[in-house]
PDB file of N, CA and C in Angstrom:
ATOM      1  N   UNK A   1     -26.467   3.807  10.032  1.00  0.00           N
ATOM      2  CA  UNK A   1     -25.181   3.315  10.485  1.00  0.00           C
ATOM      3  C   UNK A   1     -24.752   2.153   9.589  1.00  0.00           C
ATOM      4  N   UNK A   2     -23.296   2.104   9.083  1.00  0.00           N
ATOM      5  CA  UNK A   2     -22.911   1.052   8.482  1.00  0.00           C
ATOM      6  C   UNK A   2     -21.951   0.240   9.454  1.00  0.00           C
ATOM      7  N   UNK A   3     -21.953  -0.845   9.392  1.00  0.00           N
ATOM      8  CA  UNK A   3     -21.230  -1.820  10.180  1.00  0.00           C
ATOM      9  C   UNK A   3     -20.561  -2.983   9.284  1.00  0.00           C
ATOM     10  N   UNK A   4     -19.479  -3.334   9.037  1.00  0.00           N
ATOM     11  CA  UNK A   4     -18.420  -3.818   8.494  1.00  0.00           C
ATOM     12  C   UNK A   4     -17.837  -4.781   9.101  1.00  0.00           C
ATOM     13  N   UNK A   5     -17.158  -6.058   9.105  1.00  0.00           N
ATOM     14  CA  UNK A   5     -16.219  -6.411   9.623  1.00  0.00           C
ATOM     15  C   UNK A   5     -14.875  -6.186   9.257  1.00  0.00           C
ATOM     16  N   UNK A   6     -13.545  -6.175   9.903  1.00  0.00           N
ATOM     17  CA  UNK A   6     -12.639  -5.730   8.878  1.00  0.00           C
ATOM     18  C   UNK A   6     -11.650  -6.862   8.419  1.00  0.00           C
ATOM     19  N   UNK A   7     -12.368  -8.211   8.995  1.00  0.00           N
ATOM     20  CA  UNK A   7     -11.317  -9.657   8.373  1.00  0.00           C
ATOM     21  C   UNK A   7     -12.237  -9.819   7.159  1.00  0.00           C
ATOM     22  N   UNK A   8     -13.549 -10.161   7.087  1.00  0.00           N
ATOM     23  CA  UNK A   8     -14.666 -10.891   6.223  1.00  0.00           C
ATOM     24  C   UNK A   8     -15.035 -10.218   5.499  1.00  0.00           C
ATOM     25  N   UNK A   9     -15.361  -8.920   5.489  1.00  0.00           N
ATOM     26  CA  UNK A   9     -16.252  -8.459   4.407  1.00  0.00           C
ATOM     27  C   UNK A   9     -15.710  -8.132   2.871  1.00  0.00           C
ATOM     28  N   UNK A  10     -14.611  -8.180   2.757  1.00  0.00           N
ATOM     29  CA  UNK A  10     -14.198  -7.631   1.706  1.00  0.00           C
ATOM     30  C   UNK A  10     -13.836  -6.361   1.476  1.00  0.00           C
ATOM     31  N   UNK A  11     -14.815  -5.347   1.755  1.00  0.00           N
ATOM     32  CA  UNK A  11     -14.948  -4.069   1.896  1.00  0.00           C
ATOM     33  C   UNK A  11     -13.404  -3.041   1.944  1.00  0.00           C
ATOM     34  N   UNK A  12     -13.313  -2.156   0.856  1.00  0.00           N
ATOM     35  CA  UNK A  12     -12.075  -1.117   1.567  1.00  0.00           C
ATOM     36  C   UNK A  12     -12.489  -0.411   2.506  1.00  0.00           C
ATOM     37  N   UNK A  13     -11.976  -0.324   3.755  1.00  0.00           N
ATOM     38  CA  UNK A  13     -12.317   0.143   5.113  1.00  0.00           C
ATOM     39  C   UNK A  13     -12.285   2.068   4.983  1.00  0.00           C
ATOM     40  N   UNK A  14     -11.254   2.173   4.272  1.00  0.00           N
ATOM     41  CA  UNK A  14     -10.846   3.374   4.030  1.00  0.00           C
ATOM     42  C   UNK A  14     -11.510   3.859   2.990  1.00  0.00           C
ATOM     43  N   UNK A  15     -12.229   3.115   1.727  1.00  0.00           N
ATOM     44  CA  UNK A  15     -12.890   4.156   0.879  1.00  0.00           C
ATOM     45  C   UNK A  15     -14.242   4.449   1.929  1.00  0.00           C
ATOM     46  N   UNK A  16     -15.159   3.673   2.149  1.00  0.00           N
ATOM     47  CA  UNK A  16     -15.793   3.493   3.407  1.00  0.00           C
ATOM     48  C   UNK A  16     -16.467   4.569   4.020  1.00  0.00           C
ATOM     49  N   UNK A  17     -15.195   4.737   4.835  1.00  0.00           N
ATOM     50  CA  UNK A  17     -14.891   5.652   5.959  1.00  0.00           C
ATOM     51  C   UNK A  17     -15.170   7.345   5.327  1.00  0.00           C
ATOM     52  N   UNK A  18     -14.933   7.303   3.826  1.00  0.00           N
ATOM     53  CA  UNK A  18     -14.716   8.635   2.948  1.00  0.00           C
ATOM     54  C   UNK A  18     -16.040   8.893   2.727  1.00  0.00           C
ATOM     55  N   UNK A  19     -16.978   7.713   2.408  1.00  0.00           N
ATOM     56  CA  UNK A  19     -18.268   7.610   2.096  1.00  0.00           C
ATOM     57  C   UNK A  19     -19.244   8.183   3.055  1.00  0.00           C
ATOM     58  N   UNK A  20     -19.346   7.869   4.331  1.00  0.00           N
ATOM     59  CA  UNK A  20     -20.164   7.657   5.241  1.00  0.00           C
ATOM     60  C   UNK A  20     -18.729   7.876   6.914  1.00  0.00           C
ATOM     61  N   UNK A  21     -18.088   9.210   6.785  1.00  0.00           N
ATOM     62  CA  UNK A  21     -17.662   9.875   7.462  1.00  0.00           C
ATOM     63  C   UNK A  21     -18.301   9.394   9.329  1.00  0.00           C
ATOM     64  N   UNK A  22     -17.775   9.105  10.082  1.00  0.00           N
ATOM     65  CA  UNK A  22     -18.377   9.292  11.433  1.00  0.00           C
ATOM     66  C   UNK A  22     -19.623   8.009  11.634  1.00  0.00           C
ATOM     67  N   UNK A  23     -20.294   7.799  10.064  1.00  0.00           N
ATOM     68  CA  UNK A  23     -21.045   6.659  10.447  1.00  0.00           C
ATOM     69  C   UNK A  23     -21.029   5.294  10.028  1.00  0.00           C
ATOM     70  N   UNK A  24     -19.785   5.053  10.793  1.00  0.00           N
ATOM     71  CA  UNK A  24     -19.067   3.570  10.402  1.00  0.00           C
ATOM     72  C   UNK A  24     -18.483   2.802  11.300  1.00  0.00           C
ATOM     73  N   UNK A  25     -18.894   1.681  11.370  1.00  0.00           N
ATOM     74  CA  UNK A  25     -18.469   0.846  12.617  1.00  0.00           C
ATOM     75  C   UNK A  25     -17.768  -0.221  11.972  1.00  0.00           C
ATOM     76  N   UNK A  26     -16.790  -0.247  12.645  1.00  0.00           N
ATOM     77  CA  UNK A  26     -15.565  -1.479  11.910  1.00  0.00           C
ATOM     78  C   UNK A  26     -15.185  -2.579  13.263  1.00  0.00           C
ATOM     79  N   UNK A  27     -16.137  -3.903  12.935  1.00  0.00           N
ATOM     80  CA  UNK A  27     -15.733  -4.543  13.982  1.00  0.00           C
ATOM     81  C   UNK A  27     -16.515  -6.168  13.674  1.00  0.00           C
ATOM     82  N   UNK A  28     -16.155  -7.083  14.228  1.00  0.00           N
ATOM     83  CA  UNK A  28     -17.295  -8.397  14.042  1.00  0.00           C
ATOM     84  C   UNK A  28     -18.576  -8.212  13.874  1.00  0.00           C
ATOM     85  N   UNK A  29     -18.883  -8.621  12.855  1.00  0.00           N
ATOM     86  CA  UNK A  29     -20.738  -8.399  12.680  1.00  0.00           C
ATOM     87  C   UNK A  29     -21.690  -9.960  12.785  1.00  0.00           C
ATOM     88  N   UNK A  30     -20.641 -11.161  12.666  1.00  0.00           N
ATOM     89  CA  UNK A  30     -21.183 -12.454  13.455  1.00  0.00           C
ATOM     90  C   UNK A  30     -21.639 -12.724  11.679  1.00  0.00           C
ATOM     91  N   UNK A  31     -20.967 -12.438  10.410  1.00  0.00           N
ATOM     92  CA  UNK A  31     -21.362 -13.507   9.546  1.00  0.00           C
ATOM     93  C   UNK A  31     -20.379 -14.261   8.568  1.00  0.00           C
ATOM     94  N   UNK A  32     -18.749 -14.145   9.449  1.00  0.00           N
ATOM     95  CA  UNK A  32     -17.451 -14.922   9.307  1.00  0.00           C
ATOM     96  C   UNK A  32     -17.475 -16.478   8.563  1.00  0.00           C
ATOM     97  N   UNK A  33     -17.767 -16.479   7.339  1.00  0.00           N
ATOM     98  CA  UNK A  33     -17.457 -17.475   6.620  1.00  0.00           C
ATOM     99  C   UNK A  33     -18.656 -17.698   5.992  1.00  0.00           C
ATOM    100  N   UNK A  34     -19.343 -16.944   6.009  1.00  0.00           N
ATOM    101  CA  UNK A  34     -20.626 -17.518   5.158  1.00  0.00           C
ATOM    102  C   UNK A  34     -20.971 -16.769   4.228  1.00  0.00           C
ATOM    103  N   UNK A  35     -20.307 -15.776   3.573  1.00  0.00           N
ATOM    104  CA  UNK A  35     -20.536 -14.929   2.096  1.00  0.00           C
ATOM    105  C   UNK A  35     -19.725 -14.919   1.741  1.00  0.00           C
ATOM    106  N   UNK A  36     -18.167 -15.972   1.950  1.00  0.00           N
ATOM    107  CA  UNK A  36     -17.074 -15.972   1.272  1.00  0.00           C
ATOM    108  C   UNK A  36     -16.867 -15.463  -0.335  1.00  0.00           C
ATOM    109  N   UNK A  37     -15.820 -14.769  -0.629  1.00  0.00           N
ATOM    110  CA  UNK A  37     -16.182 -13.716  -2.002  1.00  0.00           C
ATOM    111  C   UNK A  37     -17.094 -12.777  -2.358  1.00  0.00           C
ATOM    112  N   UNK A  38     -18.193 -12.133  -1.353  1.00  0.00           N
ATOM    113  CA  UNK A  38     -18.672 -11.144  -1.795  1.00  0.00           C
ATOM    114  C   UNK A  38     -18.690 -10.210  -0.746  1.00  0.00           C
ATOM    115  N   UNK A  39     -19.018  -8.884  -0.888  1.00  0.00           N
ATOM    116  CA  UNK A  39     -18.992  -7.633  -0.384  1.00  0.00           C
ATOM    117  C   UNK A  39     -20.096  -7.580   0.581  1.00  0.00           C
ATOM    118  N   UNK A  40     -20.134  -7.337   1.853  1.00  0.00           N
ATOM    119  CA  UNK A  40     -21.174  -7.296   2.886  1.00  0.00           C
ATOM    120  C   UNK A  40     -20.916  -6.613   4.071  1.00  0.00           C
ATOM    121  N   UNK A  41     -22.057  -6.365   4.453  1.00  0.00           N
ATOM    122  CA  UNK A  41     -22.077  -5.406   5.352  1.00  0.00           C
ATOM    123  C   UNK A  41     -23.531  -4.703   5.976  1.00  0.00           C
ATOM    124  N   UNK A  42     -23.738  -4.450   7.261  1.00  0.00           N
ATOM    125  CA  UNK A  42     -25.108  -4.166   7.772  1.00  0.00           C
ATOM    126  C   UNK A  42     -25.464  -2.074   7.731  1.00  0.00           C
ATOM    127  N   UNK A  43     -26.234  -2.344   6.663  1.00  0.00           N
ATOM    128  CA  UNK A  43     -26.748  -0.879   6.054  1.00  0.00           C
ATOM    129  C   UNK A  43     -27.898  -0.308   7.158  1.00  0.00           C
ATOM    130  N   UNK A  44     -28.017   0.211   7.884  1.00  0.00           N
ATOM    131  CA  UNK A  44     -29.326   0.734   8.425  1.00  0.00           C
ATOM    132  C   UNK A  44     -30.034  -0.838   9.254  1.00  0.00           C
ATOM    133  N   UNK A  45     -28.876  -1.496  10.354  1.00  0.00           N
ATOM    134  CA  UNK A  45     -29.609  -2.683  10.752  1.00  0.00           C
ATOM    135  C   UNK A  45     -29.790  -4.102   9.413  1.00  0.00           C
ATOM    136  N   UNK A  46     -29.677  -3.753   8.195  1.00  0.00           N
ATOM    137  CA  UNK A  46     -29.969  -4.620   7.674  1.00  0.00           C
ATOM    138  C   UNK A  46     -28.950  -5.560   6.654  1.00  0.00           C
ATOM    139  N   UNK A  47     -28.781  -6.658   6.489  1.00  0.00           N
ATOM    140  CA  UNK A  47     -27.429  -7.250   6.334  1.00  0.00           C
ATOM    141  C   UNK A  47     -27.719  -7.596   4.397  1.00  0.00           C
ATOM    142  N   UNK A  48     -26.798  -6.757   3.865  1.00  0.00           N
ATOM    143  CA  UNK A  48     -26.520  -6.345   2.679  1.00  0.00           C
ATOM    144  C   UNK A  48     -25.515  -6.839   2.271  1.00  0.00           C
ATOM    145  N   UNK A  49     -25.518  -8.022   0.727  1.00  0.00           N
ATOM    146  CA  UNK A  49     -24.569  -8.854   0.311  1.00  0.00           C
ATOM    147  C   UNK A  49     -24.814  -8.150  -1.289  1.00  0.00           C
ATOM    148  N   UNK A  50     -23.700  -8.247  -1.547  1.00  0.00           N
ATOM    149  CA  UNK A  50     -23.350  -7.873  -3.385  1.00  0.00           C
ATOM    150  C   UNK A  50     -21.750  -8.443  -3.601  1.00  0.00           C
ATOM    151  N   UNK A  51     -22.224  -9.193  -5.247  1.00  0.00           N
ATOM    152  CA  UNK A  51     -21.256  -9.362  -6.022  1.00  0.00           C
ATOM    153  C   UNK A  51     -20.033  -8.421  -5.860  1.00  0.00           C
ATOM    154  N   UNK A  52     -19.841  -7.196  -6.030  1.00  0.00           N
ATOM    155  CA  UNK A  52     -18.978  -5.941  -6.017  1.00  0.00           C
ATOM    156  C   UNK A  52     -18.666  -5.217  -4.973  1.00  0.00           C
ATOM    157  N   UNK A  53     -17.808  -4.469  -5.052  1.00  0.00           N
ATOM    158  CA  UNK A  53     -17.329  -3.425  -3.746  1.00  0.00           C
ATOM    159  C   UNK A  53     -18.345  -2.207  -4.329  1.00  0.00           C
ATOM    160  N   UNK A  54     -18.257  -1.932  -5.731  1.00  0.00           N
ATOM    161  CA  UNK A  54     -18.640  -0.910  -5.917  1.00  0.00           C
ATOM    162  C   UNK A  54     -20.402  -0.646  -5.910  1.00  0.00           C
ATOM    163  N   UNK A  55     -20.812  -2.351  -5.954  1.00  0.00           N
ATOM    164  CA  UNK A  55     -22.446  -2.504  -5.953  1.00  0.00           C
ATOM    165  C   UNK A  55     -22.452  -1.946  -4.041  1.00  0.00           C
ATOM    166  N   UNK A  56     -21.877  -2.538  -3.430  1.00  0.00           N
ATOM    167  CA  UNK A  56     -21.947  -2.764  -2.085  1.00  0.00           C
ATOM    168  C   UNK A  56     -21.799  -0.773  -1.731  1.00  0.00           C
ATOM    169  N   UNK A  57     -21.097  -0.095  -2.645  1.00  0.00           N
ATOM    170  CA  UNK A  57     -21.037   1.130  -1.851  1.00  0.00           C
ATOM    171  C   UNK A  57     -21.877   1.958  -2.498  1.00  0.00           C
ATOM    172  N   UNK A  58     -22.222   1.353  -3.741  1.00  0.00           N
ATOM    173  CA  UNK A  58     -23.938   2.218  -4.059  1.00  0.00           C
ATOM    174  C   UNK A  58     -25.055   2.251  -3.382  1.00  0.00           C
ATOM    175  N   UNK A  59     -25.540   1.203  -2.064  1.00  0.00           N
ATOM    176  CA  UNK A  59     -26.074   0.565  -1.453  1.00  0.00           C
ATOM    177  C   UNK A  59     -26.084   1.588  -0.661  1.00  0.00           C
ATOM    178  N   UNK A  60     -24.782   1.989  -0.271  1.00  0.00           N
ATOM    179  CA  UNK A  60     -24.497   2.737   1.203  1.00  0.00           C
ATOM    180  C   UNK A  60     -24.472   4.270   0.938  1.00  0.00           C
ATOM    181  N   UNK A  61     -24.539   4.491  -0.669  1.00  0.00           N
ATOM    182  CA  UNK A  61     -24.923   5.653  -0.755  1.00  0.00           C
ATOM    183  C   UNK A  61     -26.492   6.140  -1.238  1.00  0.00           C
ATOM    184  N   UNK A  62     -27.605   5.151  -1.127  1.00  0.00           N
ATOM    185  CA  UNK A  62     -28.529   5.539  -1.048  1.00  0.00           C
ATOM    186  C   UNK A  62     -29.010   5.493   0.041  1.00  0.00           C
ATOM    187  N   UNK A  63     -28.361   4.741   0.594  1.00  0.00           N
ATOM    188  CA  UNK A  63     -29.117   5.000   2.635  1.00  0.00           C
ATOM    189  C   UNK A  63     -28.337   5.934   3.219  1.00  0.00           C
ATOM    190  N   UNK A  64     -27.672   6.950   2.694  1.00  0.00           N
ATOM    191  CA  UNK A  64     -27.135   8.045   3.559  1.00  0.00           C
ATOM    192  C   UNK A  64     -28.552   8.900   3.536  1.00  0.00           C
TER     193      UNK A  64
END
């Protein structure tokens, strides 16, 4: 399961969603101001920070 916030993370919600179909949760994940400028998001329970959108969705395509 990927989990996102959709104010903080950076993240396109919609490429995302294309990636990892059905297993995507878009909502507060409780880490609002503290990775300001980078890409994050909780991969399989576990809270995943990268420089890039595109590092951040390579991430999410090896834990599919």
């Amino acid at each position: 399961m990927i989990r996102v916030c959709p104010n903080c993370t950076d993240v396109d919600i919609d490429k995302l969603e294309e990636l990892v179909p059905g297993n995507l949760e878009v909502e507060c994940i409780g880490e609002c101001g503290q990775h300001e400028g980078k890409f994050f998001g909780y991969i399989n329970d576990e809270l995943v920070i990268k420089e890039t959108e595109e590092e951040f969705f390579e991430e999410v395509k090896k834990a599919k």
